[in-house]
C-alpha atoms as a PDB file:
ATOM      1  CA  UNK A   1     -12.805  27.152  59.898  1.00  0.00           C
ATOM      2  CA  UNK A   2      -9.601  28.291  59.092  1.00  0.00           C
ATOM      3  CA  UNK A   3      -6.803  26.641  56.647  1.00  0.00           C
ATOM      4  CA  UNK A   4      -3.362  28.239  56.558  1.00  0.00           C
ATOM      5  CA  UNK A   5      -4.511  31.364  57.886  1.00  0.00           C
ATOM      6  CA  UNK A   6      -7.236  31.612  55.110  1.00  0.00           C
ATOM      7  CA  UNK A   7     -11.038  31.305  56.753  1.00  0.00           C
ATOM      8  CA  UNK A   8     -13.271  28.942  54.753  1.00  0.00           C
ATOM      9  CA  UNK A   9     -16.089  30.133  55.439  1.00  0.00           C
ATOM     10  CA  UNK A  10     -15.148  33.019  53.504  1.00  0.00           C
ATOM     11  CA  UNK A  11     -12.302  33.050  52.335  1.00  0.00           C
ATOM     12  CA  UNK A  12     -12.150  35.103  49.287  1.00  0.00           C
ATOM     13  CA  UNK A  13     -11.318  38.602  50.634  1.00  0.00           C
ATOM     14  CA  UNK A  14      -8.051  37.249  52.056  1.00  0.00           C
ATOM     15  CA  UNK A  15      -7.592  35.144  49.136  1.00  0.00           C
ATOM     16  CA  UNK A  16      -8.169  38.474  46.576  1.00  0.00           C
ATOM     17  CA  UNK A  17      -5.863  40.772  48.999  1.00  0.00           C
ATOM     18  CA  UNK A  18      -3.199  38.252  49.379  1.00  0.00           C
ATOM     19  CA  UNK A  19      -2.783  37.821  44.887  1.00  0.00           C
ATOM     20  CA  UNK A  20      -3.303  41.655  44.705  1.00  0.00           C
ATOM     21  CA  UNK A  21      -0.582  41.516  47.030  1.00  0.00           C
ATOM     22  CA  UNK A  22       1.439  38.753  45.291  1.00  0.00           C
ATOM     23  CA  UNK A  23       1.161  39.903  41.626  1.00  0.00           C
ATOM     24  CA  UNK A  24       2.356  43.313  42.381  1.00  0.00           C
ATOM     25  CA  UNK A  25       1.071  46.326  40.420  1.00  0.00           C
ATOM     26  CA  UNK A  26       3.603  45.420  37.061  1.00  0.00           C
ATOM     27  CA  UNK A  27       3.198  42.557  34.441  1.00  0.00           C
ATOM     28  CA  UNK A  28       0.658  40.102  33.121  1.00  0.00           C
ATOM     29  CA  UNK A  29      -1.880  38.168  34.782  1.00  0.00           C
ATOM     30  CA  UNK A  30      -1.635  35.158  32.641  1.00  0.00           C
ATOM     31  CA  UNK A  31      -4.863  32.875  32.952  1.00  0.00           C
ATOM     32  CA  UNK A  32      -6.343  29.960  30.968  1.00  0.00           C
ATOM     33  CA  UNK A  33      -9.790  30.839  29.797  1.00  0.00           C
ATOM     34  CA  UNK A  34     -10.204  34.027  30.941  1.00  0.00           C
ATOM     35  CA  UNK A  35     -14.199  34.355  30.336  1.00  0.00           C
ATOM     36  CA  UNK A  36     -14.428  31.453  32.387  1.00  0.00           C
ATOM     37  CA  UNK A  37     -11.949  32.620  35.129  1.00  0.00           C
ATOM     38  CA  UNK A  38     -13.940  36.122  35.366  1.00  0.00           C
ATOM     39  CA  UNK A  39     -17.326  34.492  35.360  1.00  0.00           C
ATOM     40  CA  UNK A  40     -16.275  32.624  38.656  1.00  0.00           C
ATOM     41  CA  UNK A  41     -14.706  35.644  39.885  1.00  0.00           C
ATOM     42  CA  UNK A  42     -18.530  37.873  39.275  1.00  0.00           C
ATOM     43  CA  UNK A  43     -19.814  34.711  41.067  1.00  0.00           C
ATOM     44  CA  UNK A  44     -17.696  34.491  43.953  1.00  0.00           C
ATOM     45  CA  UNK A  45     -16.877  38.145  44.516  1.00  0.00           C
ATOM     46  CA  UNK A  46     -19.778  39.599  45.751  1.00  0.00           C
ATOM     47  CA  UNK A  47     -17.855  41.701  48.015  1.00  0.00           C
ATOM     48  CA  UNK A  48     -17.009  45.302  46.197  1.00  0.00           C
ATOM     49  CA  UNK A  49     -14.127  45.992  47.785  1.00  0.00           C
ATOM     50  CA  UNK A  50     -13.146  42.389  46.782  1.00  0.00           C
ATOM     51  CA  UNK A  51     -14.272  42.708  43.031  1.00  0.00           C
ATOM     52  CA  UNK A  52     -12.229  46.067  43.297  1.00  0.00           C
ATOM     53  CA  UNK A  53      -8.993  44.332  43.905  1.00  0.00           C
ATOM     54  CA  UNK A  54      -8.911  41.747  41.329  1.00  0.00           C
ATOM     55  CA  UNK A  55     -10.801  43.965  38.762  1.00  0.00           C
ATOM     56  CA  UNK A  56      -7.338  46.428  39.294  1.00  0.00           C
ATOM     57  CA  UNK A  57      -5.585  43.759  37.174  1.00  0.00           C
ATOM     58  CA  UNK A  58      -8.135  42.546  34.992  1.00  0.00           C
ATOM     59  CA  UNK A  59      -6.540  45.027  32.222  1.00  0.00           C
ATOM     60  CA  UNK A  60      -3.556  43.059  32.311  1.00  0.00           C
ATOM     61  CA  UNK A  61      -4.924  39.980  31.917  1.00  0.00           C
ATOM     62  CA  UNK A  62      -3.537  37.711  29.285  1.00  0.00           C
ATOM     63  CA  UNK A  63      -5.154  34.326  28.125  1.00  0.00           C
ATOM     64  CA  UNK A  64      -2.619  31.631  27.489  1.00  0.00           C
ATOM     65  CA  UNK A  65      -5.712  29.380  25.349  1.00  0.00           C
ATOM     66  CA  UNK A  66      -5.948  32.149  23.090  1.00  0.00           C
ATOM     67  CA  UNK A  67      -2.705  31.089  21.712  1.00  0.00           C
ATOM     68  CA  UNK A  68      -4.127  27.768  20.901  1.00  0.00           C
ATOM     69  CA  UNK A  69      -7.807  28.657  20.408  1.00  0.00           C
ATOM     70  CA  UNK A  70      -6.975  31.356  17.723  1.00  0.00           C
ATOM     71  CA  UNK A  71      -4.529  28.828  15.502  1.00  0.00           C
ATOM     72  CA  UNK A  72      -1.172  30.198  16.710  1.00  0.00           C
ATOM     73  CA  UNK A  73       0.191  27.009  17.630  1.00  0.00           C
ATOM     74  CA  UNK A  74      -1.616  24.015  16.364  1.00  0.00           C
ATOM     75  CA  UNK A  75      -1.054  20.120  16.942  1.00  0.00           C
ATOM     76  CA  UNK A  76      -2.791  17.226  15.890  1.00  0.00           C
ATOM     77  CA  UNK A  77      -2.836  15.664  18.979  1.00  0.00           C
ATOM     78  CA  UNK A  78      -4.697  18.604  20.721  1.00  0.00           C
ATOM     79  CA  UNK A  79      -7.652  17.137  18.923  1.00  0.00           C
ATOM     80  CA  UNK A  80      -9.384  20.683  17.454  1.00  0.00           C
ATOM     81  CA  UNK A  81      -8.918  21.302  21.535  1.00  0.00           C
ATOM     82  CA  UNK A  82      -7.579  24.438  22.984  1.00  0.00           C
ATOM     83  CA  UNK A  83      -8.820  22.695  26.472  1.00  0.00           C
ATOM     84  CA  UNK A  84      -6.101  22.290  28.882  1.00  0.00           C
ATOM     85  CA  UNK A  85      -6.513  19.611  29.647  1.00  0.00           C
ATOM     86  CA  UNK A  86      -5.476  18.165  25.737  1.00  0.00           C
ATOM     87  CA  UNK A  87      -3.049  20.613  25.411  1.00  0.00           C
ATOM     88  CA  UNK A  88      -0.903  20.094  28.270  1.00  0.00           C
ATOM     89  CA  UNK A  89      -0.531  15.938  27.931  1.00  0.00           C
ATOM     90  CA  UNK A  90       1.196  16.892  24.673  1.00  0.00           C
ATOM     91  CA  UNK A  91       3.226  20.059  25.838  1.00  0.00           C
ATOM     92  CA  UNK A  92       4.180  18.642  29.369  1.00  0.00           C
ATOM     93  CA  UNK A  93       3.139  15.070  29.216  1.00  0.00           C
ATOM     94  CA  UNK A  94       5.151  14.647  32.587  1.00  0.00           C
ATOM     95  CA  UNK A  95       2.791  16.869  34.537  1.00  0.00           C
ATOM     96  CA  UNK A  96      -0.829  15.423  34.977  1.00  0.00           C
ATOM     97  CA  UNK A  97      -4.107  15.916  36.883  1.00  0.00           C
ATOM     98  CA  UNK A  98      -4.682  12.246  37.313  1.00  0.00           C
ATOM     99  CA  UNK A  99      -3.809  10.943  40.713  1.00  0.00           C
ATOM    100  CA  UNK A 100      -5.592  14.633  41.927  1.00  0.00           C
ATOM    101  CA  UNK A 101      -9.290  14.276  43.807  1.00  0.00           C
ATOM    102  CA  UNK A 102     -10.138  16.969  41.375  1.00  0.00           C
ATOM    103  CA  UNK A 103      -8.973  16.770  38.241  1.00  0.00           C
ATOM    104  CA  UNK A 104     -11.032  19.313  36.172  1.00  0.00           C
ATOM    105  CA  UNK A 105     -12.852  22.809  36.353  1.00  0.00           C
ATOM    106  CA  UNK A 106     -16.399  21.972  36.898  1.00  0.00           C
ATOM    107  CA  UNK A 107     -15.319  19.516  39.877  1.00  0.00           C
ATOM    108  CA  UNK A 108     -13.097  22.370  41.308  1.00  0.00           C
ATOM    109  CA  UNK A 109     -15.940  24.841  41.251  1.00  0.00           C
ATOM    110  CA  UNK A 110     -18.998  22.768  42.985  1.00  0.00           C
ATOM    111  CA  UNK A 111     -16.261  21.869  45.282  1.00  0.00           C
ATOM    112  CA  UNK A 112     -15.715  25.231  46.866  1.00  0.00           C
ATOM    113  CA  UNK A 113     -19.396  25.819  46.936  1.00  0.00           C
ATOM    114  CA  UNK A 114     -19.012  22.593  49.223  1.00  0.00           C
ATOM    115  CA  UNK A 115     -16.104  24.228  51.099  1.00  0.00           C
ATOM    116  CA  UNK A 116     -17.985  27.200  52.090  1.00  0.00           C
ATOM    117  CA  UNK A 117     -21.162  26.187  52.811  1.00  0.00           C
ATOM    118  CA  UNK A 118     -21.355  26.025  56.793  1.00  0.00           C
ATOM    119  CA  UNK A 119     -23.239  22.853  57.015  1.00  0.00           C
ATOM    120  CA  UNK A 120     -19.661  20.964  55.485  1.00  0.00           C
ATOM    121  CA  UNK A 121     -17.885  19.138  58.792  1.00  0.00           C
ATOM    122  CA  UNK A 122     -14.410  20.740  59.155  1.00  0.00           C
ATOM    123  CA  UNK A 123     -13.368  17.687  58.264  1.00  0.00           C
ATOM    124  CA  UNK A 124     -14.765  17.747  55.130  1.00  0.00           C
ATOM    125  CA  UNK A 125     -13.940  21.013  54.019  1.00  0.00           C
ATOM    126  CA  UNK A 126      -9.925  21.115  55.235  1.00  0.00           C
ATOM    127  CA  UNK A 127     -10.108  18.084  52.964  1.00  0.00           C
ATOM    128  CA  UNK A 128     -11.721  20.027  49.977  1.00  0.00           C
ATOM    129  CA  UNK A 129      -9.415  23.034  50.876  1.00  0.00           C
ATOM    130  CA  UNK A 130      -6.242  20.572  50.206  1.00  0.00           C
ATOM    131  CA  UNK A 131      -7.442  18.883  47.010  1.00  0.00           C
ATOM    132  CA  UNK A 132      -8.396  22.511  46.103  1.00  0.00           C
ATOM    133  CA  UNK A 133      -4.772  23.722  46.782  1.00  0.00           C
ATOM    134  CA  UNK A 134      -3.140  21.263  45.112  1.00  0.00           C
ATOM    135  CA  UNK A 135      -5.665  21.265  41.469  1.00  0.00           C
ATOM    136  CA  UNK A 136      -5.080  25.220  41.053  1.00  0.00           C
ATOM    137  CA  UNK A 137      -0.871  24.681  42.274  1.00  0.00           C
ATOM    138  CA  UNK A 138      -1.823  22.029  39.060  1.00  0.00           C
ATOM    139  CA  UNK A 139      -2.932  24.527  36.787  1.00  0.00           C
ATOM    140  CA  UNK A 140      -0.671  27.227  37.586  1.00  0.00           C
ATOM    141  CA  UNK A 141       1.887  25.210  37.201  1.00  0.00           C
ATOM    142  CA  UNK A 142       0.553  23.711  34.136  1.00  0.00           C
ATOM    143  CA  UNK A 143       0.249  27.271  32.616  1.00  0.00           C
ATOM    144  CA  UNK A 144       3.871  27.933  33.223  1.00  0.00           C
ATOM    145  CA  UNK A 145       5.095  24.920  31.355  1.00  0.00           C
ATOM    146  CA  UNK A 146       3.078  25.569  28.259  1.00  0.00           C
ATOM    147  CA  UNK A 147       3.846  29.096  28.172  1.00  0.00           C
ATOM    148  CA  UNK A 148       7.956  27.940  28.746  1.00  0.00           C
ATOM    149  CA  UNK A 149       7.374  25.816  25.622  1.00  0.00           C
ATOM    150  CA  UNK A 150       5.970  28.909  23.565  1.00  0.00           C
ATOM    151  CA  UNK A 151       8.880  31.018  24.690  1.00  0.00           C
ATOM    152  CA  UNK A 152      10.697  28.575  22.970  1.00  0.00           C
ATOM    153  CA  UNK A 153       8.940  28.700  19.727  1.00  0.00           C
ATOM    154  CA  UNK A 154       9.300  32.468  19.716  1.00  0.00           C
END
């Protein structure tokens, strides 16, 4: 099955070529929980040659929770969180996960394991692709709001 010229049945050697590609070989790699990110990325990477390309940039990686998880910038309303998912409502309270069919990390994970596995209908998986597409455009974007509102504290 392919989706926008990315094949879900395995998709993640076009998918690591195409942010090698996009993030360049200059600047941060800003993530949000980066133990978690790389744990997914050992899981799903079992290529080399794919590990290879996103292991490049791991160096530059940058953790935008560690901000929040270290003390740096503090807020009651986080609730002793550095989660996300409390920290943006109070940071960017007009972006939101709630009217996504994925709305949280966990969900997001099992649900490409779903995507992938051949015995999903196309169907079924172009609809996982979407909600997939649209709960990490969330995130990034949700990264690049709270790290706008640091700038501004600095």
């Amino acid at each position: 099955m392919i989706f926008s010229g990315i094949n879900c049945l395995d998709p993640t050697e076009a998918m690591a070529e195409a942010l090698s590609k996009a993030i360049g070989k200059k600047g941060s790699v800003i993530a949000w929980n980066m133990s978690f990110e790389a744990g997914c990325n050992r899981e799903w990477l079992e290529d080399v040659q794919v590990i290879i390309i996103f292991y490049r940039h791991k160096r530059r990686m940058i953790d935008l929770m560690d901000s929040f998880k270290k003390g740096y910038y503090v807020n009651r309303l986080f609730q002793n969180s550095a989660s996300l998912k409390k920290v943006l409502p109070v940071l960017a309270p007009k972006l939101s996960y709630k009217e996504l069919n994925i709305q949280e990390g966990n969900t997001a994970s099992n649900s490409w394991r779903l995507m992938v596995d051949p015995s999903t209908k196309k169907e079924k998986a172009k609809q996982i692709y979407d909600d997939l597409i649209k709960y990490c455009g969330t995130d990034t974007l949700a990264m690049v709001e709270i790290l706008g509102v640091l700038e501004k504290v600095i």
